[in-house]
N, C-alpha and C. Protein backbone atom coordinates (compact mmCIF):
# COMPACT_ATOMS: atom_id res chain seq x y z
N UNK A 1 10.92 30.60 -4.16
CA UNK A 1 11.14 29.69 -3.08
C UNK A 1 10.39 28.37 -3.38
N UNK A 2 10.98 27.61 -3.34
CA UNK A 2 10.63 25.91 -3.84
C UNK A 2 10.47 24.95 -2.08
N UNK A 3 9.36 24.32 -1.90
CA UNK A 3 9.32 23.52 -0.88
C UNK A 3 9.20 22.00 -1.46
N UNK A 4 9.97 21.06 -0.26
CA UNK A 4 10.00 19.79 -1.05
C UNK A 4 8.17 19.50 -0.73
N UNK A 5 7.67 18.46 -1.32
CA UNK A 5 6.68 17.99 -1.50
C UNK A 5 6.96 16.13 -0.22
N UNK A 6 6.23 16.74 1.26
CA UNK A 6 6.73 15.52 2.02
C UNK A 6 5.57 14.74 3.07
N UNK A 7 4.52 15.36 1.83
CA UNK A 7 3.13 14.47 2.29
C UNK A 7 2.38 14.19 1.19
N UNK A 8 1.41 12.83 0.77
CA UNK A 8 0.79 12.56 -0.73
C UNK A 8 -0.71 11.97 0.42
N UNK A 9 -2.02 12.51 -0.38
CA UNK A 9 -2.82 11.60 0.53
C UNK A 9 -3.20 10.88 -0.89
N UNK A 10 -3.85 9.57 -0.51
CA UNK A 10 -4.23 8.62 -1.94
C UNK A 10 -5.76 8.87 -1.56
N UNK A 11 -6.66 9.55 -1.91
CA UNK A 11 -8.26 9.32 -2.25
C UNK A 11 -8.32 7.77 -2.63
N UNK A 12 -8.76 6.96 -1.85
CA UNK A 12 -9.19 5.79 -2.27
C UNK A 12 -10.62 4.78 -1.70
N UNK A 13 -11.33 6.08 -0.90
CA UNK A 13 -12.67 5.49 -0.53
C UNK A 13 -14.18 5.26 -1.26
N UNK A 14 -13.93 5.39 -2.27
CA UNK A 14 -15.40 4.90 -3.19
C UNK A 14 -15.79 4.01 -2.87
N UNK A 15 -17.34 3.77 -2.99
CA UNK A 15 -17.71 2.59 -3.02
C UNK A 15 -17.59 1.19 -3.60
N UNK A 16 -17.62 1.24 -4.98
CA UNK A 16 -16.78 0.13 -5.76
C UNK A 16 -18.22 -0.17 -6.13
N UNK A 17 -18.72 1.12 -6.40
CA UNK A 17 -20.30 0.36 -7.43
C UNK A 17 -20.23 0.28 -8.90
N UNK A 18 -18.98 0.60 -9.51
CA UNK A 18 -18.86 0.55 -10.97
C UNK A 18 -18.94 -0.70 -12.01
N UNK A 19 -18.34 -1.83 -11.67
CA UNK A 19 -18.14 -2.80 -12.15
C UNK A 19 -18.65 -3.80 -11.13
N UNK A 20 -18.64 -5.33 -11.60
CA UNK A 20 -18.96 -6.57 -10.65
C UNK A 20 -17.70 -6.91 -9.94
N UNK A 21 -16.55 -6.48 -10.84
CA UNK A 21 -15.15 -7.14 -10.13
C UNK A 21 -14.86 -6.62 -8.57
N UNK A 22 -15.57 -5.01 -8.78
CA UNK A 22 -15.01 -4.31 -7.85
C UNK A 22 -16.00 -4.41 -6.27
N UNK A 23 -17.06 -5.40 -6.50
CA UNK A 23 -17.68 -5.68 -5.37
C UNK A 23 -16.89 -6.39 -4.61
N UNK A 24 -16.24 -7.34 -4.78
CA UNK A 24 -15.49 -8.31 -3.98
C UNK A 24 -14.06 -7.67 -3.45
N UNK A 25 -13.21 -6.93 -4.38
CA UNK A 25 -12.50 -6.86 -3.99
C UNK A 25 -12.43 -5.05 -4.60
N UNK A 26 -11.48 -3.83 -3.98
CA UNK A 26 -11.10 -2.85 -4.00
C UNK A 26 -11.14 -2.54 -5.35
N UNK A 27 -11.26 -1.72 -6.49
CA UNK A 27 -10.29 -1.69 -7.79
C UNK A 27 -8.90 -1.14 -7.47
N UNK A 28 -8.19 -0.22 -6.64
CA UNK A 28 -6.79 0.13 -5.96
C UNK A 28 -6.06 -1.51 -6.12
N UNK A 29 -6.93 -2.31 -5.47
CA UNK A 29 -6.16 -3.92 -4.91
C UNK A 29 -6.26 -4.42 -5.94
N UNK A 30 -6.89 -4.26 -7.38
CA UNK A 30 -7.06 -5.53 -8.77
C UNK A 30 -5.62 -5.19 -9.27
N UNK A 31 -4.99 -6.31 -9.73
CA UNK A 31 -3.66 -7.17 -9.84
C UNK A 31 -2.99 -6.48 -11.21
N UNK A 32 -2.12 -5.46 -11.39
CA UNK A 32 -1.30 -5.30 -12.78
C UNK A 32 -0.29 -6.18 -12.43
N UNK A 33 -0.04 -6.89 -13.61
CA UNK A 33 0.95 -7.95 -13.90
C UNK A 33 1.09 -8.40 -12.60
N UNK A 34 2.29 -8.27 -11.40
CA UNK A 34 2.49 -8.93 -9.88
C UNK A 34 2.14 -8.10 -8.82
N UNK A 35 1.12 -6.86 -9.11
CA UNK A 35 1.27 -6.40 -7.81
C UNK A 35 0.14 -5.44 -8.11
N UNK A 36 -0.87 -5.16 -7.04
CA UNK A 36 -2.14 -4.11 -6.76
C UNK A 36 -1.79 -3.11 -7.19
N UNK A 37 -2.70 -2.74 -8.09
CA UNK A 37 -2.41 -0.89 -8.61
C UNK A 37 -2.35 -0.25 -7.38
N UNK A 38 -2.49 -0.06 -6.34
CA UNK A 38 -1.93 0.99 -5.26
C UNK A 38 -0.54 0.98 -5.06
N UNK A 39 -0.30 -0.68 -4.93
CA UNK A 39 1.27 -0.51 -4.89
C UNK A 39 1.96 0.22 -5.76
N UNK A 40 1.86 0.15 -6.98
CA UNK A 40 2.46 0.75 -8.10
C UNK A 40 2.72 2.33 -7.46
N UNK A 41 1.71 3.02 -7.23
CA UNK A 41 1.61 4.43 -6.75
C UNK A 41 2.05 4.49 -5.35
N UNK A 42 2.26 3.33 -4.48
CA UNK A 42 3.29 3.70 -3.35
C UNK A 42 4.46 3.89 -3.73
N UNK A 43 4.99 2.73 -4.70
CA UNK A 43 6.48 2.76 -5.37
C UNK A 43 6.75 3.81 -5.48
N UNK A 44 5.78 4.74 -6.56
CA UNK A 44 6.29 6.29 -7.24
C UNK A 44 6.69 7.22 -5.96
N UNK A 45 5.91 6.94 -5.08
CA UNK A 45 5.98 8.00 -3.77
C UNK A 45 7.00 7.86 -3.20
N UNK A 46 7.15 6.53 -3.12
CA UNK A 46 7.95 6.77 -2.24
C UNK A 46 9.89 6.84 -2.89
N UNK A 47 9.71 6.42 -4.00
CA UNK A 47 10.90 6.91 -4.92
C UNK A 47 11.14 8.17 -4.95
N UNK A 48 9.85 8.88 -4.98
CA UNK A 48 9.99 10.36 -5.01
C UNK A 48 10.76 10.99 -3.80
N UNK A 49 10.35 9.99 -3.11
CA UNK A 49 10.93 10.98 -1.42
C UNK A 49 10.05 11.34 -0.61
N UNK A 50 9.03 10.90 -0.71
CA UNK A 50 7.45 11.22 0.12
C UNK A 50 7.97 10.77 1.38
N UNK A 51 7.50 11.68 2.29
CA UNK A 51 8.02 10.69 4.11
C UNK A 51 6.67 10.33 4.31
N UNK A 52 5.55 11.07 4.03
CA UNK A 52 4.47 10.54 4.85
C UNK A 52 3.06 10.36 3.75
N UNK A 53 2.91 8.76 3.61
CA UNK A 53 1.60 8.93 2.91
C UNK A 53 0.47 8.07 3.35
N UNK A 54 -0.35 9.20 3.10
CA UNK A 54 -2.01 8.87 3.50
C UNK A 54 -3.00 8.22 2.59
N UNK A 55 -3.80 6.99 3.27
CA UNK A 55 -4.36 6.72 2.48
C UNK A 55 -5.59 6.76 3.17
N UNK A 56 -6.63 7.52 2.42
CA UNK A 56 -7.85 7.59 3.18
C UNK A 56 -9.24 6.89 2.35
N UNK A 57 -9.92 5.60 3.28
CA UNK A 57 -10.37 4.82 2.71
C UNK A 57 -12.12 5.01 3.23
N UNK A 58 -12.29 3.86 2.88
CA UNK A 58 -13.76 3.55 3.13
C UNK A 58 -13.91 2.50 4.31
N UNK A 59 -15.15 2.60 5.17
CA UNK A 59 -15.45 1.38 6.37
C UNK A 59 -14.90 0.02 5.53
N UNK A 60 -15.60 -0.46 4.13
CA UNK A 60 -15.32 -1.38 4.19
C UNK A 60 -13.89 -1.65 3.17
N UNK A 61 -13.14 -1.06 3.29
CA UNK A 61 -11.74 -1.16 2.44
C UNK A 61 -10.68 -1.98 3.09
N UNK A 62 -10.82 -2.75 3.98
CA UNK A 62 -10.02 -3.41 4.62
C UNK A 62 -8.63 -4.08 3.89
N UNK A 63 -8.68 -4.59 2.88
CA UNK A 63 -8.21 -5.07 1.84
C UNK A 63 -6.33 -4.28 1.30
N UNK A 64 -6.71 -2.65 1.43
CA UNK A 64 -5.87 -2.39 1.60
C UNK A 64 -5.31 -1.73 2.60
N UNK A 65 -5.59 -1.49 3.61
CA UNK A 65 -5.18 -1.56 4.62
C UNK A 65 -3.89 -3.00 5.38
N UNK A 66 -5.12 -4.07 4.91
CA UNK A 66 -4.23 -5.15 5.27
C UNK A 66 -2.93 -5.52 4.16
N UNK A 67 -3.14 -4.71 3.05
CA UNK A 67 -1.83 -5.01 2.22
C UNK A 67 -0.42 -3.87 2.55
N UNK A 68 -0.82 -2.79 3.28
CA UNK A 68 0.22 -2.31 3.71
C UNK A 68 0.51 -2.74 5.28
N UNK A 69 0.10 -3.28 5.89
CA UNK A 69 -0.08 -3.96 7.21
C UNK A 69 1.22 -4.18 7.01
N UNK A 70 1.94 -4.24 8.33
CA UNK A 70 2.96 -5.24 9.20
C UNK A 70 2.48 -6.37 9.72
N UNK A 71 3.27 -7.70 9.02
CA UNK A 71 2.77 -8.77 9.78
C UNK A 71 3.70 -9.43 11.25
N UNK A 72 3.65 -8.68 12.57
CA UNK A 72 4.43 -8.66 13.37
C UNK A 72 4.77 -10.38 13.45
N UNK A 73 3.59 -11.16 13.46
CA UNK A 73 4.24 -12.33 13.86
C UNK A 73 4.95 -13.30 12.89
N UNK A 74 4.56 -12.62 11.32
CA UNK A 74 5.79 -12.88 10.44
C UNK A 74 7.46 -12.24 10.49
N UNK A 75 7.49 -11.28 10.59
CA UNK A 75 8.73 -10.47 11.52
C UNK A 75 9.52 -11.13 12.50
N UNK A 76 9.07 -11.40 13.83
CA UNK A 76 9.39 -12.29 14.62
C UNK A 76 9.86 -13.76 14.54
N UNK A 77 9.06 -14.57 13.47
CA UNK A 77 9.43 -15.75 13.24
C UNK A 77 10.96 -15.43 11.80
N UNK A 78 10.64 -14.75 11.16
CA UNK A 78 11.70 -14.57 10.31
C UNK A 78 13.49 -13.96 10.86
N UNK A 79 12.72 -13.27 12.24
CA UNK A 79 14.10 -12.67 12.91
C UNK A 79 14.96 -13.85 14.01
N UNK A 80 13.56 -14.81 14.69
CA UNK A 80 14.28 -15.96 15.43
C UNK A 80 14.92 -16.70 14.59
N UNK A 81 14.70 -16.88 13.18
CA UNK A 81 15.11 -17.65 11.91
C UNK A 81 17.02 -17.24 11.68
N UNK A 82 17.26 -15.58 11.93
CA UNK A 82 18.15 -15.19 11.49
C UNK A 82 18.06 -14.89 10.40
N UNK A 83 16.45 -14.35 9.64
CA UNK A 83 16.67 -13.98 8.17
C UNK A 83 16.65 -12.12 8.11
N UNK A 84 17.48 -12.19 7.47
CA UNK A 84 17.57 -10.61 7.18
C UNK A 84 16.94 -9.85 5.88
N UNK A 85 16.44 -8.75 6.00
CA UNK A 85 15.92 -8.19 5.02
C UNK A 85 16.16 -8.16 3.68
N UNK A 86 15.96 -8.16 2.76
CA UNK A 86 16.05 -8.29 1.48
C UNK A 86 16.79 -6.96 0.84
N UNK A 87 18.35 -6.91 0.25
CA UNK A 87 18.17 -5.93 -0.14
C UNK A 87 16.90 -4.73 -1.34
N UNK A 88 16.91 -3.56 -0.72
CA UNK A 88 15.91 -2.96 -1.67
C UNK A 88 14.27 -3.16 -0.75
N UNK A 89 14.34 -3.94 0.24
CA UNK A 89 12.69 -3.45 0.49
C UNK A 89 12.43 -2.70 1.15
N UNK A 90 11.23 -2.05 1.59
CA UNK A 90 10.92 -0.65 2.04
C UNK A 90 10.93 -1.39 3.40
N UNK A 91 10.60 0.14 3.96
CA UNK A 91 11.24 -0.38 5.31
C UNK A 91 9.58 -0.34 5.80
């Protein structure tokens, strides 16, 4: 008996005492080519078919939090605009 796989949690609360880069900003959030290594690993998930993923952080991880954020009052101004979604972006 095979069950689908339809929850991923991301461990991503360390402190960020390893390096100097990682004081300022997350290492999850430092930049491969156009986009935060976390993103990369949302992509996979959610290609996979993941419905629900967790990311469990640290007090001060804000950083990514605010990169998966909804920006409602960007939403709103883009919908009074009449602009429509892009094909291909997540929802």
């Amino acid at each position: 008996m095979t069950r689908k796989v339809r929850k991923v949690v991301f461990p991503v609360g360390g402190l960020g005492t390893a390096s100097p880069a990682t004081k300022s900003m997350p290492k999850e959030m430092l930049p491969v080519v156009d986009k935060p290594l976390i993103h990369y690993a949302f992509e996979e998930a959610y290609a996979a078919g993941i419905e629900q993923l967790i990311f469990v952080t640290g007090r001060n991880k804000t950083a990514i939090e605010d990169h998966f954020d909804h920006s409602y009052e960007l939403q709103q101004t883009l919908s009074a605009r009449d602009k429509k979604r892009r094909p291909g972006a997540y929802p």
